[in-house]
N, C-alpha and C. Protein backbone atom coordinates (compact mmCIF):
# COMPACT_ATOMS: atom_id res chain seq x y z
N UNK A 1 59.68 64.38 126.51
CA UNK A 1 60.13 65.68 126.95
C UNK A 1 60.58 65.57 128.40
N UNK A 2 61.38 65.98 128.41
CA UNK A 2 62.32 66.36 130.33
C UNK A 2 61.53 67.40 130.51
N UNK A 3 61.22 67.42 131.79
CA UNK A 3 60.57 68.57 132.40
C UNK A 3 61.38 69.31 133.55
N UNK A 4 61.71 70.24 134.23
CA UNK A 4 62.26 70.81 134.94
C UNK A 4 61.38 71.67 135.68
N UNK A 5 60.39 71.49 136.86
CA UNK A 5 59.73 72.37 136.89
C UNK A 5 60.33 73.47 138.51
N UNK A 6 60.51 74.29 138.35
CA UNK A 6 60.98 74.89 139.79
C UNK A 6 60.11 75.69 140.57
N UNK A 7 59.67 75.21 141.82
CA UNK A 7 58.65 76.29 142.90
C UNK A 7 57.44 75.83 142.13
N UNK A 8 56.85 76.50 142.95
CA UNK A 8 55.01 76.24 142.54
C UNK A 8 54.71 77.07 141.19
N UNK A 9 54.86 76.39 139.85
CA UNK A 9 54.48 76.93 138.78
C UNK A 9 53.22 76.44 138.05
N UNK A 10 52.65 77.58 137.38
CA UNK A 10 51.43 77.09 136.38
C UNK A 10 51.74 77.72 134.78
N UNK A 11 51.92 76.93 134.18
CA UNK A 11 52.10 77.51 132.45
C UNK A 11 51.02 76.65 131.90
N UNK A 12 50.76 76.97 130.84
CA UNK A 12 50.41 75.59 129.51
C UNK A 12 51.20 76.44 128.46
N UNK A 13 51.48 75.44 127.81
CA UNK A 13 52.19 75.34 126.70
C UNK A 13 51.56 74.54 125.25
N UNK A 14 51.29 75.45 124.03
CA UNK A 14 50.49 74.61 123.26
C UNK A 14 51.58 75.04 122.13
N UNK A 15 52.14 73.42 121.88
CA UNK A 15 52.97 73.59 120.67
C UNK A 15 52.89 73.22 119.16
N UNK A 16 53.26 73.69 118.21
CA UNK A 16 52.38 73.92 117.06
C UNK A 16 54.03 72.81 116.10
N UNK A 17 53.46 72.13 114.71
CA UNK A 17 54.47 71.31 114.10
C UNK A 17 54.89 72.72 113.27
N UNK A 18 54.61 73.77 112.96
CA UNK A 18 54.91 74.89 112.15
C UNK A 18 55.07 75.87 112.50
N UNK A 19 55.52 76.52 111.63
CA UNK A 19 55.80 78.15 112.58
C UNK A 19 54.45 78.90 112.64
N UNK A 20 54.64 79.96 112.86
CA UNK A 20 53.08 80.94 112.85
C UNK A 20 52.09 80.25 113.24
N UNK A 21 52.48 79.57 114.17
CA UNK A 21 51.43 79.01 115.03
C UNK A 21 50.09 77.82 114.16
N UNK A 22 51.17 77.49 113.28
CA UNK A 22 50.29 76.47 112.25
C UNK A 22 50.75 75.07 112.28
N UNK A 23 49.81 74.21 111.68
CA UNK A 23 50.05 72.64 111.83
C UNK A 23 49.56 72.01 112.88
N UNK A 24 49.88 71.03 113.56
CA UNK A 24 49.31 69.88 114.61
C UNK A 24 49.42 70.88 116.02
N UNK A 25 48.73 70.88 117.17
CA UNK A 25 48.59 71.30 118.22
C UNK A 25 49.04 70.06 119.10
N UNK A 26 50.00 70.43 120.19
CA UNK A 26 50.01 69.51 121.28
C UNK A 26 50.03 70.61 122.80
N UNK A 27 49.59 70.15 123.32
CA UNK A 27 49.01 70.83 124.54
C UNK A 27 49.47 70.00 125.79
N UNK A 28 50.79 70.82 126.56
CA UNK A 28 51.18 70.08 128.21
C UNK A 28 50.53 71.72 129.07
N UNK A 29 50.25 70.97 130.42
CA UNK A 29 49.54 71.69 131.35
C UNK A 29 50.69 71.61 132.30
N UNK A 30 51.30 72.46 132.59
CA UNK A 30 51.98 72.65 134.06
C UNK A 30 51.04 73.14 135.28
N UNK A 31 51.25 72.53 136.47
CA UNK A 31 50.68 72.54 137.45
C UNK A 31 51.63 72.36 138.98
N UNK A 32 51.41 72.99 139.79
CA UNK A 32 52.23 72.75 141.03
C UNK A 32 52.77 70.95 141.06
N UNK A 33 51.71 70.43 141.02
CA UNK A 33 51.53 69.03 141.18
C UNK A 33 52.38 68.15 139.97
N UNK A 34 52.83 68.81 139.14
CA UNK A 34 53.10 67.54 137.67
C UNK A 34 52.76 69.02 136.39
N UNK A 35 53.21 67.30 135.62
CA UNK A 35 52.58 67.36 134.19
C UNK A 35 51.54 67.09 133.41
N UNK A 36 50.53 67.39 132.86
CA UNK A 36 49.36 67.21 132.40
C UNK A 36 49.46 67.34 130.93
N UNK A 37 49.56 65.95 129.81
CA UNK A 37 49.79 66.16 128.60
C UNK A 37 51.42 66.24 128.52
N UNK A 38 51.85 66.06 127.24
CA UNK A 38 53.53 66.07 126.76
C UNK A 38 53.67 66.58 125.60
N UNK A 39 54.88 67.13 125.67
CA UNK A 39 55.26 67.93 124.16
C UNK A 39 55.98 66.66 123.13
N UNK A 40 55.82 66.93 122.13
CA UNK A 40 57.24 65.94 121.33
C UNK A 40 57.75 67.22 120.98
N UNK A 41 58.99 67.34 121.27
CA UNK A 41 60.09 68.76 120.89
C UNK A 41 60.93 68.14 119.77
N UNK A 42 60.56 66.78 118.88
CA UNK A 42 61.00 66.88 117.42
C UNK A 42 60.07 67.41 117.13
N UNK A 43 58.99 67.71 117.30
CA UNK A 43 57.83 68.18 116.19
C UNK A 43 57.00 69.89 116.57
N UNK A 44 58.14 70.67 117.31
CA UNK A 44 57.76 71.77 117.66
C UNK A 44 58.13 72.82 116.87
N UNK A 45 57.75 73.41 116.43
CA UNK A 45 58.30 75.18 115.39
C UNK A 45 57.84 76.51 115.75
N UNK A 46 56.72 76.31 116.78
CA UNK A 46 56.22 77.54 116.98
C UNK A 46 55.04 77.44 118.52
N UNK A 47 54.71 78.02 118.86
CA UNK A 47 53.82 78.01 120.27
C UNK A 47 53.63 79.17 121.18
N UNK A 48 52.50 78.94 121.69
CA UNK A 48 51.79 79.88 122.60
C UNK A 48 52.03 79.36 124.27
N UNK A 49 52.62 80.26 124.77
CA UNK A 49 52.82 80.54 126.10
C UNK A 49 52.16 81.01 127.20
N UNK A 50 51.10 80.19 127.91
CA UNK A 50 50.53 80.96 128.82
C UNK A 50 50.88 80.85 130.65
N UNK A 51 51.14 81.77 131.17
CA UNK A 51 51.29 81.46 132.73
C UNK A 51 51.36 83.34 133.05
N UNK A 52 51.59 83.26 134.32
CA UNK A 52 51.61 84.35 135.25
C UNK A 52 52.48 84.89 134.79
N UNK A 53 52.32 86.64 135.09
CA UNK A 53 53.84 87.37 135.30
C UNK A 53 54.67 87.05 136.24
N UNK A 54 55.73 87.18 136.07
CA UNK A 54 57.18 86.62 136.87
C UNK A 54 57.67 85.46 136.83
N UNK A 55 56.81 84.64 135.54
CA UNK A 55 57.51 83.16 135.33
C UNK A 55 58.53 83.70 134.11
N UNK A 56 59.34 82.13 133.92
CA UNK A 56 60.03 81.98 133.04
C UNK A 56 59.89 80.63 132.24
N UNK A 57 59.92 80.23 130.85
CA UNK A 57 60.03 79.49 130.25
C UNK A 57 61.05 79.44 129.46
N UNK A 58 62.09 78.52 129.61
CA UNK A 58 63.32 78.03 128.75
C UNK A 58 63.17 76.93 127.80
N UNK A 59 63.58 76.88 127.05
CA UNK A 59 63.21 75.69 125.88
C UNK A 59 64.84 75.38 125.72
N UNK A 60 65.23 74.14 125.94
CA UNK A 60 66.80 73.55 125.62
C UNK A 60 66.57 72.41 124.66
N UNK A 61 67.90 72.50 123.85
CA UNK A 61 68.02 71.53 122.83
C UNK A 61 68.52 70.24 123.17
N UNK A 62 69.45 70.79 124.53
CA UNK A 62 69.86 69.73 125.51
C UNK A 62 69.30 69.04 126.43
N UNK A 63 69.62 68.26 126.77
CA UNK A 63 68.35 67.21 127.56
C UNK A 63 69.20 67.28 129.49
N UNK A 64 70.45 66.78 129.30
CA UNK A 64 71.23 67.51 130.34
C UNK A 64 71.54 68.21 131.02
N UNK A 65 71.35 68.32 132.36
CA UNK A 65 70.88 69.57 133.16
C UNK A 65 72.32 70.10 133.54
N UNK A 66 73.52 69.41 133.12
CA UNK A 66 74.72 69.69 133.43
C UNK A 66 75.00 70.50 131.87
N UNK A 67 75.15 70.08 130.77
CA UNK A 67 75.60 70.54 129.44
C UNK A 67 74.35 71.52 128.33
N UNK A 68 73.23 71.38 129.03
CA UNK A 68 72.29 72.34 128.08
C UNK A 68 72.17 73.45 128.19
N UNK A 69 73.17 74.40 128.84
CA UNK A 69 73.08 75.87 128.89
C UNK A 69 74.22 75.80 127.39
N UNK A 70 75.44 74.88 127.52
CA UNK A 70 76.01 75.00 126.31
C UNK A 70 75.75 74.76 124.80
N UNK A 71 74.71 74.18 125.02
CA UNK A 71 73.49 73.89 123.93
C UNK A 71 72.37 74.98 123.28
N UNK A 72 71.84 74.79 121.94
CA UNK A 72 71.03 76.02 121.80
C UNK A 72 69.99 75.94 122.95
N UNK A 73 69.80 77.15 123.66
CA UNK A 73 68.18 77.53 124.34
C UNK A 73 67.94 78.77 123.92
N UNK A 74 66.13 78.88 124.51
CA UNK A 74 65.69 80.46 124.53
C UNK A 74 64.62 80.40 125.66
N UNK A 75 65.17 81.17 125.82
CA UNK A 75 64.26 81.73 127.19
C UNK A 75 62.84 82.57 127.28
N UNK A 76 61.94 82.77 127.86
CA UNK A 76 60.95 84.03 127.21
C UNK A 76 60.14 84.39 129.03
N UNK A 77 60.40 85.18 128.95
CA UNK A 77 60.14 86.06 130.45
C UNK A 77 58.77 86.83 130.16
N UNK A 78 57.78 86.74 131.01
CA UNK A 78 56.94 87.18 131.44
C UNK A 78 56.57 87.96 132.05
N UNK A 79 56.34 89.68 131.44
CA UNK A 79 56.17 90.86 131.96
C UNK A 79 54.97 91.51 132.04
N UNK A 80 54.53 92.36 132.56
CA UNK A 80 53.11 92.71 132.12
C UNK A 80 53.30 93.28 130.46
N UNK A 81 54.35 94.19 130.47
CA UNK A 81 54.40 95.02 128.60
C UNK A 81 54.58 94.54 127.93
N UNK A 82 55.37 92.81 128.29
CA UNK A 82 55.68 91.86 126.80
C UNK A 82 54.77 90.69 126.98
N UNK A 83 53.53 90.93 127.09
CA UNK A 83 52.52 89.78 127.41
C UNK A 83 51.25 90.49 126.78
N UNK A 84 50.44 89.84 126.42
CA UNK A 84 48.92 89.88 125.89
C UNK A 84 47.59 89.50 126.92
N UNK A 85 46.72 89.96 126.99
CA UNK A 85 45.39 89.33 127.94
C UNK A 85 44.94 88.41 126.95
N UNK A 86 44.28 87.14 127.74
CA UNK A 86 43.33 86.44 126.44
C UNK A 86 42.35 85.78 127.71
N UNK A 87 41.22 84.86 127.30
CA UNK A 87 40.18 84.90 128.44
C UNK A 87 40.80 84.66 129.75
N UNK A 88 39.71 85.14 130.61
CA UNK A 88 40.15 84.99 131.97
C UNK A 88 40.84 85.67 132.45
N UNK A 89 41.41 86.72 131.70
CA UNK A 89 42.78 87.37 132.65
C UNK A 89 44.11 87.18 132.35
N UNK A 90 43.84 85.75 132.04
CA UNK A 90 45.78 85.20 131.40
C UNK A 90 46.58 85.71 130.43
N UNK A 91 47.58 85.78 131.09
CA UNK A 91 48.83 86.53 130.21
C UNK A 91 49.47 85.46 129.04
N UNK A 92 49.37 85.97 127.46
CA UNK A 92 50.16 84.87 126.88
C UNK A 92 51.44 85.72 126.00
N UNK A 93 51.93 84.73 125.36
CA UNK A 93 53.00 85.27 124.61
C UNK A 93 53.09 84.18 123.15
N UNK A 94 53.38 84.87 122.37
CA UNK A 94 53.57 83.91 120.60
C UNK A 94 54.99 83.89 120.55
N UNK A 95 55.18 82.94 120.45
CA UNK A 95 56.93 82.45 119.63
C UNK A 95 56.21 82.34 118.14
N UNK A 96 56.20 82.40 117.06
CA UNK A 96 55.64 82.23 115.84
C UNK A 96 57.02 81.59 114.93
N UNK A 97 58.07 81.86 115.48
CA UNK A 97 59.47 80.84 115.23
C UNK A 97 60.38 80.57 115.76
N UNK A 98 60.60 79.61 116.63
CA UNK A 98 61.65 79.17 117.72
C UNK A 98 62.76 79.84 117.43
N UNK A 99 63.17 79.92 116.37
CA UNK A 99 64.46 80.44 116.19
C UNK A 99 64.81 81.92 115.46
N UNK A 100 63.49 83.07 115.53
CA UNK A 100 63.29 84.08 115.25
C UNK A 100 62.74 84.56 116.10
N UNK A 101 63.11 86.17 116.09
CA UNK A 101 62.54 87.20 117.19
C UNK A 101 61.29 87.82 116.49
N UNK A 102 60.15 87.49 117.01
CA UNK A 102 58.88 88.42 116.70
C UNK A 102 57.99 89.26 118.14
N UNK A 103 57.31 90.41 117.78
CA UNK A 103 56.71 90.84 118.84
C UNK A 103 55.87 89.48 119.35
N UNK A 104 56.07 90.10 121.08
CA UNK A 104 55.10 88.89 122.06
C UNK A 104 53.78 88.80 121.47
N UNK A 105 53.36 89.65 120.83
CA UNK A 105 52.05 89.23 120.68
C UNK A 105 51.33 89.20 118.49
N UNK A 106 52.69 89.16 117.97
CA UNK A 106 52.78 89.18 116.51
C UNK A 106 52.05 87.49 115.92
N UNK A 107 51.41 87.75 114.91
CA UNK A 107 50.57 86.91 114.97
C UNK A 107 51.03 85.94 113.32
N UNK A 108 51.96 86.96 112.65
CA UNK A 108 52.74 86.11 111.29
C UNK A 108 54.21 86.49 111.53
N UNK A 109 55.09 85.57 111.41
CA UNK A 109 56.54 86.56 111.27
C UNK A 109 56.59 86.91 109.50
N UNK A 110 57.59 88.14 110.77
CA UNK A 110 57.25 89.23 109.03
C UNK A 110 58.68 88.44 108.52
N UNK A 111 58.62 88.26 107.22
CA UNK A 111 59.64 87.26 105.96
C UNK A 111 60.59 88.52 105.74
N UNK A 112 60.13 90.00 105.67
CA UNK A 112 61.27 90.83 105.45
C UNK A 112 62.31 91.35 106.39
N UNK A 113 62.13 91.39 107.72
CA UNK A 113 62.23 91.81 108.49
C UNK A 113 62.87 90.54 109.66
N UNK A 114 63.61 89.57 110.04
CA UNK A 114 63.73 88.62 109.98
C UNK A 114 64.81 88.60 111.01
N UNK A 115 64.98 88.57 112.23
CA UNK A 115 66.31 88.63 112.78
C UNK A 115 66.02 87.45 114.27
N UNK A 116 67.12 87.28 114.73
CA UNK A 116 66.76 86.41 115.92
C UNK A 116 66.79 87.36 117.47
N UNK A 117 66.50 86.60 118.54
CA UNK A 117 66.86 87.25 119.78
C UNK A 117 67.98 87.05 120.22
N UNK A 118 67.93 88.20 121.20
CA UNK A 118 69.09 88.58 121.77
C UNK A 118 70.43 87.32 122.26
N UNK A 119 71.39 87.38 121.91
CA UNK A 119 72.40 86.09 122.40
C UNK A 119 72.66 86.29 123.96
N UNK A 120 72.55 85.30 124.99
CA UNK A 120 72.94 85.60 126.61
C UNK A 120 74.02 84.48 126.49
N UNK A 121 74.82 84.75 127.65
CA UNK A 121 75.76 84.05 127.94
C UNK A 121 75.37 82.83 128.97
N UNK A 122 74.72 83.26 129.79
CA UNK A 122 73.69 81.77 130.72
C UNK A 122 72.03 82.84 130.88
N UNK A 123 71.79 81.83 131.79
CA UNK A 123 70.01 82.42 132.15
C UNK A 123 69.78 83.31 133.19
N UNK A 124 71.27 83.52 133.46
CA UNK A 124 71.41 85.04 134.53
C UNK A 124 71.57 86.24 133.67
N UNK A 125 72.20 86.15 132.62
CA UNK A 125 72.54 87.42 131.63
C UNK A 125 70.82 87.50 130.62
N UNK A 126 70.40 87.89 131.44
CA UNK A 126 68.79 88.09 131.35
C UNK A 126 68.96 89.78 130.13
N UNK A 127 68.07 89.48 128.66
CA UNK A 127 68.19 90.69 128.13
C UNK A 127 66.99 90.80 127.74
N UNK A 128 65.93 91.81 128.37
CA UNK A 128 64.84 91.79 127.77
C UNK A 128 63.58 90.61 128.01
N UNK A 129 62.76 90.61 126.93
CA UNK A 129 61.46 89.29 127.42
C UNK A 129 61.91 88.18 127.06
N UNK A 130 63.01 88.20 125.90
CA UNK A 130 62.94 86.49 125.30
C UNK A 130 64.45 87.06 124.71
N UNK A 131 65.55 85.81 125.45
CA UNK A 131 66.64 85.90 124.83
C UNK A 131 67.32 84.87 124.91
N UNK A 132 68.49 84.05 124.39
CA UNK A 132 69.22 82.85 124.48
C UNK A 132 70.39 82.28 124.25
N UNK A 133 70.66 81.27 123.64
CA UNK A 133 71.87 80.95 123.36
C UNK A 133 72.01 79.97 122.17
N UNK A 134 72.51 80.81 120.94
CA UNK A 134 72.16 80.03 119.53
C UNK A 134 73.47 79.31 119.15
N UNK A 135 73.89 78.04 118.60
CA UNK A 135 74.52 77.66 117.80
C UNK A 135 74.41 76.97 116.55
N UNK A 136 75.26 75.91 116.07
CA UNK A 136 75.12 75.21 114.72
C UNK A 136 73.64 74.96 114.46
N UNK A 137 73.20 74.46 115.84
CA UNK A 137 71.99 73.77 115.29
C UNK A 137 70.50 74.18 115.79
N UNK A 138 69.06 74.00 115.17
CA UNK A 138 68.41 75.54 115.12
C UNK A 138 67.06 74.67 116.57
N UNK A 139 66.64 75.72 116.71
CA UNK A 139 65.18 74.95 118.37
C UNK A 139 64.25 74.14 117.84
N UNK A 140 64.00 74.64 116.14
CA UNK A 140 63.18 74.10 115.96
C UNK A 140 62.96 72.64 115.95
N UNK A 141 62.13 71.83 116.00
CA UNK A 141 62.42 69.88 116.14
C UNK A 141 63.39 69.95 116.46
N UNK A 142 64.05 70.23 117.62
CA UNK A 142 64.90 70.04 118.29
C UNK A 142 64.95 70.12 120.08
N UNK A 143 63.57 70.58 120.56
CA UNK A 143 63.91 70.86 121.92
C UNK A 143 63.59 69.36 122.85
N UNK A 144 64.65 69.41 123.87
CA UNK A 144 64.62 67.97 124.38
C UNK A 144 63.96 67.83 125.45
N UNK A 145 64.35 69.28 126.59
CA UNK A 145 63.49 70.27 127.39
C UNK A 145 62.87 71.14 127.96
N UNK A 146 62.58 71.46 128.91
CA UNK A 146 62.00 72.63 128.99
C UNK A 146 61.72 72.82 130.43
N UNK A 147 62.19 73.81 130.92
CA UNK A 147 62.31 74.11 132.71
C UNK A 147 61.48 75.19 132.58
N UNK A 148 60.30 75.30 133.63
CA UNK A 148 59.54 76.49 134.09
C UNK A 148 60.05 76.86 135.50
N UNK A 149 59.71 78.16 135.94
CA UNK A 149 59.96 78.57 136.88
C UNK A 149 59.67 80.03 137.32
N UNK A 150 59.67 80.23 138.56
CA UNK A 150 59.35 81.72 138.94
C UNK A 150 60.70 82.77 138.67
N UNK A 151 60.70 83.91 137.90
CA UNK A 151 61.79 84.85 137.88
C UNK A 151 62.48 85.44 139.04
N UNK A 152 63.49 85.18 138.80
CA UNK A 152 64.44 85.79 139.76
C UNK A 152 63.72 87.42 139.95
N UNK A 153 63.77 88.15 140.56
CA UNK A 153 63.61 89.48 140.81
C UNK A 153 64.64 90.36 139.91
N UNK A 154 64.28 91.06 139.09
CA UNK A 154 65.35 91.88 137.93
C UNK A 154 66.64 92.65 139.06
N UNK A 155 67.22 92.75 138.99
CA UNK A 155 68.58 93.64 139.22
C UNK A 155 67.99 95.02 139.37
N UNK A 156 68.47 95.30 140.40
CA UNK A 156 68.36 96.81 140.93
C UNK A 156 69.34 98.08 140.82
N UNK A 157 69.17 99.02 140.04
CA UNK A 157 70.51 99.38 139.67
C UNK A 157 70.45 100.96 140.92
């Protein structure tokens, strides 16, 4: 996994071989300092997101820090209303399918109900908690990296 980490960030990231948060667990620790633990992003489908409000986590299919915005990503932003408490205080969030939109804190994706997130044009056209950029080919066993970072400050209208 490429890592991208920007400013003093703390996430963990525990990624699952299945969706709904099922199958093998792999567990990386972001820390100011590094990386702690590694993802394999062939073998990712689903995962739990934990870090502060005002981070951001991007997941790219691209490994290229020049060509992976043109590549599938998704992004998932960290708010207090689209985040969950779990011990300690920490804010998390469920992807339950890389390549489906479920509530931040939905715990099966619903099979009837089935749609993806929002399409952005780059990681400035910010829509909402979790939005991206989909083509031919899908996030799942597919992500190459993954950039953390502190959020820009939202637009002031």
């Amino acid at each position: 996994m490429k890592w991208d980490l920007v400013g003093n960030v703390r996430c963990d990231i525990h990624a699952y071989t299945g969706t709904n948060i099922c199958g093998n667990r792999q567990v990386a620790q972001i820390f100011p300092s590094g990386v702690k633990g590694d993802l394999d992003g062939a073998r990712m489908q689903s995962c739990i997101l934990i870090a502060p409000i005002g981070t951001r986590v991007t997941l790219f299919t691209g490994g290229s820090e020049v060509t992976r915005e043109m590549m599938p990503w998704r992004a998932v932003e960290f708010h207090q209303e689209t985040t969950f408490e779990i011990k300690g205080g920490k804010r998390a969030i469920r992807i339950l399918d890389l390549d489906l939109l479920n509530a931040h804190n939905a715990t099966r994706v619903a099979e009837d109900f089935q749609q993806s997130y929002p399409e952005a044009e780059s990681l400035e056209d910010r829509q909402g908690w979790t939005y991206g950029h989909r083509a031919n080919i899908l996030l799942k066993d597919n992500i190459k990296s993954i950039r953390v970072e502190k959020l820009p400050p939202p637009d002031e209208d």
